[in-house]
C-alpha atoms as a PDB file:
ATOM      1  CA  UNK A   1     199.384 308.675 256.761  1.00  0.00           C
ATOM      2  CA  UNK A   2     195.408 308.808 257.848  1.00  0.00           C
ATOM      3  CA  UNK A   3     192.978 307.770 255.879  1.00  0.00           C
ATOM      4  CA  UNK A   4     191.273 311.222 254.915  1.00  0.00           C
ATOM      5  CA  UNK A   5     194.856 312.320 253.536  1.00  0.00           C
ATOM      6  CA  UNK A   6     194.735 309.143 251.473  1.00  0.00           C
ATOM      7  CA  UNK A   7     191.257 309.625 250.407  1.00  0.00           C
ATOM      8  CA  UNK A   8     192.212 313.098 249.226  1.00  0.00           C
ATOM      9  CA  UNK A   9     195.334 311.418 247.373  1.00  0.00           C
ATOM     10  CA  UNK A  10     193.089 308.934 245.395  1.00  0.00           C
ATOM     11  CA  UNK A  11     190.397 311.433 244.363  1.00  0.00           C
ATOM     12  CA  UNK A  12     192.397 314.699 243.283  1.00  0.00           C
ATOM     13  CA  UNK A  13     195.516 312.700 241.541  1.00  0.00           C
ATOM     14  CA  UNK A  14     193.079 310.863 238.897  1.00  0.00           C
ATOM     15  CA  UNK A  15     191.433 314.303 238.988  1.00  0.00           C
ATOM     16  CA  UNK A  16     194.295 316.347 237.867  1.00  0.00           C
ATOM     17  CA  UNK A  17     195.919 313.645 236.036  1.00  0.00           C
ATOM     18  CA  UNK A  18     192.674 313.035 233.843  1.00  0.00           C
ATOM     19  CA  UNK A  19     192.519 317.117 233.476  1.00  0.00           C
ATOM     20  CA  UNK A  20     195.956 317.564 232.317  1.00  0.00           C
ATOM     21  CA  UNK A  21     195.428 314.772 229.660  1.00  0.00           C
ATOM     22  CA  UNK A  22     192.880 316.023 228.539  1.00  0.00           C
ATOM     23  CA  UNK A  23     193.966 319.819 228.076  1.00  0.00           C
ATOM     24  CA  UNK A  24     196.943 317.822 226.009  1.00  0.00           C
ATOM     25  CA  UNK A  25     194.217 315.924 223.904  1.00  0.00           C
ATOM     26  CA  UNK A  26     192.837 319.713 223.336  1.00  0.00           C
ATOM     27  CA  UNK A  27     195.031 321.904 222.953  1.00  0.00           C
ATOM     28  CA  UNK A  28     197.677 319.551 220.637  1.00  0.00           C
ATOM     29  CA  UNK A  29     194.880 317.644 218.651  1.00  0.00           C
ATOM     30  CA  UNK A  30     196.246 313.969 220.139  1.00  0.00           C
ATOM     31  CA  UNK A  31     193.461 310.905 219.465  1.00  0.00           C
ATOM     32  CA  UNK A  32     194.617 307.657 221.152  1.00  0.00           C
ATOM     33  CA  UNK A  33     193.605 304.858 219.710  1.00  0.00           C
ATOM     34  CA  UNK A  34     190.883 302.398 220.520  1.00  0.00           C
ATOM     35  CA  UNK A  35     193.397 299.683 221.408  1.00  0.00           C
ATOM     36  CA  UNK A  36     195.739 301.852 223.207  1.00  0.00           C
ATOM     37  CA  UNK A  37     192.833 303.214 225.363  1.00  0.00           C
ATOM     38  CA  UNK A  38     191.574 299.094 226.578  1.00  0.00           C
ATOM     39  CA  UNK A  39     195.281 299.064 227.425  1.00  0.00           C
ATOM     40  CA  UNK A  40     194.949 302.123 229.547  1.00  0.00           C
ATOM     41  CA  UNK A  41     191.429 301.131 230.934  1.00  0.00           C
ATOM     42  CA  UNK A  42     193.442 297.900 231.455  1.00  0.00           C
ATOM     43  CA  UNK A  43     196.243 299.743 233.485  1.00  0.00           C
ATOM     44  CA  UNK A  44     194.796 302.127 235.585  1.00  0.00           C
ATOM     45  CA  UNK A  45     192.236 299.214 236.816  1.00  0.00           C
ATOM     46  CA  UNK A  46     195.609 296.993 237.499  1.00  0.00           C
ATOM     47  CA  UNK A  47     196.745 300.881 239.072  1.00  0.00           C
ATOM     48  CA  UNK A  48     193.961 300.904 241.649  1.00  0.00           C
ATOM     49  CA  UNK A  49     193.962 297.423 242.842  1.00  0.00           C
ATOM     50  CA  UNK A  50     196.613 297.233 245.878  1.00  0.00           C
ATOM     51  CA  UNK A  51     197.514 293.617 246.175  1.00  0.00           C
ATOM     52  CA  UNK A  52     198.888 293.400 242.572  1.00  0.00           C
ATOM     53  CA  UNK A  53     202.447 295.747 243.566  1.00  0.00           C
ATOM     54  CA  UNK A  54     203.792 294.182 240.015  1.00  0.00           C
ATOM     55  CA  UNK A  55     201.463 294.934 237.624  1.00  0.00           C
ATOM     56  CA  UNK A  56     201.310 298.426 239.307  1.00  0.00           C
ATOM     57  CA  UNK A  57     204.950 299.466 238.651  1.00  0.00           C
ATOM     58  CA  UNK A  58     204.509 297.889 235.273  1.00  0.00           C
ATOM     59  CA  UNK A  59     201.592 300.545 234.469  1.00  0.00           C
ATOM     60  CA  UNK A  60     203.359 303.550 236.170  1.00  0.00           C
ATOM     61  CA  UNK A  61     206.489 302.597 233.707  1.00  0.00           C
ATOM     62  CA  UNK A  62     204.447 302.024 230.892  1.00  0.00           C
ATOM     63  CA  UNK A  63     202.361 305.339 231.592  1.00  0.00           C
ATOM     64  CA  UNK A  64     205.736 306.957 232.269  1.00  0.00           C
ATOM     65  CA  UNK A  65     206.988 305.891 229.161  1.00  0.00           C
ATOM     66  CA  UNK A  66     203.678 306.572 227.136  1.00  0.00           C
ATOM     67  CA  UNK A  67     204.071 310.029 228.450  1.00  0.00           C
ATOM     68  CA  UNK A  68     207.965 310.304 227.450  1.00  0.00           C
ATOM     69  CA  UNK A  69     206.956 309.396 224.043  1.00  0.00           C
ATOM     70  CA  UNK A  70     204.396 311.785 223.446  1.00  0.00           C
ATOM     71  CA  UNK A  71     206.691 314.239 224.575  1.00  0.00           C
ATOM     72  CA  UNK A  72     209.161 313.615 222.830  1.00  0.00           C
ATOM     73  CA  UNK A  73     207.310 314.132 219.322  1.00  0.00           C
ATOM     74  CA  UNK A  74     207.162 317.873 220.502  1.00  0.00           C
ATOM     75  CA  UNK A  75     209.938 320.105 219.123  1.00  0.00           C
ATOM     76  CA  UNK A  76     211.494 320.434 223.019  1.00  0.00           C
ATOM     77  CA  UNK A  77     215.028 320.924 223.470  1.00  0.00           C
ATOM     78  CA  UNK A  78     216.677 318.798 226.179  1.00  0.00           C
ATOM     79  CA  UNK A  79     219.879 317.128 226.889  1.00  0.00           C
ATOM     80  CA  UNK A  80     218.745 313.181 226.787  1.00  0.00           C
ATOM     81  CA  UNK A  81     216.567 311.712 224.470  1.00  0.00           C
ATOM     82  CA  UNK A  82     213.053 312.045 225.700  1.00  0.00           C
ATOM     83  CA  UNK A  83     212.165 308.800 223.053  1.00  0.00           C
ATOM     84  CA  UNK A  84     214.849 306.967 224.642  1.00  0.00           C
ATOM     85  CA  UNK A  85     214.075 307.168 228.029  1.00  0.00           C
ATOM     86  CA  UNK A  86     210.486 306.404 227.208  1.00  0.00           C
ATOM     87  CA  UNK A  87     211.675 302.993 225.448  1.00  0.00           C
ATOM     88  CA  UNK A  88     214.075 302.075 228.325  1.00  0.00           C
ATOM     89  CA  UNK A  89     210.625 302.515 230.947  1.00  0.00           C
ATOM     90  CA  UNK A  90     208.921 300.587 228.663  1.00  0.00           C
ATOM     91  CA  UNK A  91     211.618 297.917 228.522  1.00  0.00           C
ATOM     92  CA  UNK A  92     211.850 297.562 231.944  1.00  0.00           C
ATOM     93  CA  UNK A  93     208.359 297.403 232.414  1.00  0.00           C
ATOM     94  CA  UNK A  94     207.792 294.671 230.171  1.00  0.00           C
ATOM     95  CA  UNK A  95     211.490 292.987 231.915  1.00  0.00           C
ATOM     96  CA  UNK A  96     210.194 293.760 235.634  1.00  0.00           C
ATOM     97  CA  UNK A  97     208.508 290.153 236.426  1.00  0.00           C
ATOM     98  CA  UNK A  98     212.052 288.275 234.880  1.00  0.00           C
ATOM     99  CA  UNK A  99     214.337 290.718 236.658  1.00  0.00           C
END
């Protein structure tokens, strides 16, 4: 891939990502808390540094499962449990440097 696709990669993804989250924090009245957001700040800083591949799938599981989570305090219907899923990403994630 060339670098101006990759440079389009890392500045619309955050982009939409951070857009979407908020319109969530909007629209459904969600506050994170103050510890919960140093762990984010924490994990997308660990995200954008390339030469730590560990602690990078460890924050896209945990955001993964943060995001399962949320979701599944919303009244959707759905064949597996949402909450589930979201504890089994974060299990793994916190496994992932034993495994």
């Amino acid at each position: 891939m060339n670098d101006f696709v990759t440079s389009l990669i890392r500045t619309w993804v955050p982009i939409g990502i951070g857009a979407f989250i908020t319109w969530l924090a909007t629209n459904y009245d969600i506050v994170v808390p103050a510890d919960a957001s140093s762990s984010l700040v924490v994990g997308v800083a660990a995200l954008v540094d390339g030469r730590r591949v560990m602690a990078t799938v460890q924050v896209v599981l945990y955001l993964i499962a943060v995001i399962l989570l949320v979701l599944a305090a919303f009244p959707l219907s759905s064949r597996v449990s949402l909450a589930l899923l979201g504890a089994a990403a974060a299990l793994l994630a916190y496994a992932l440097p034993t495994i």
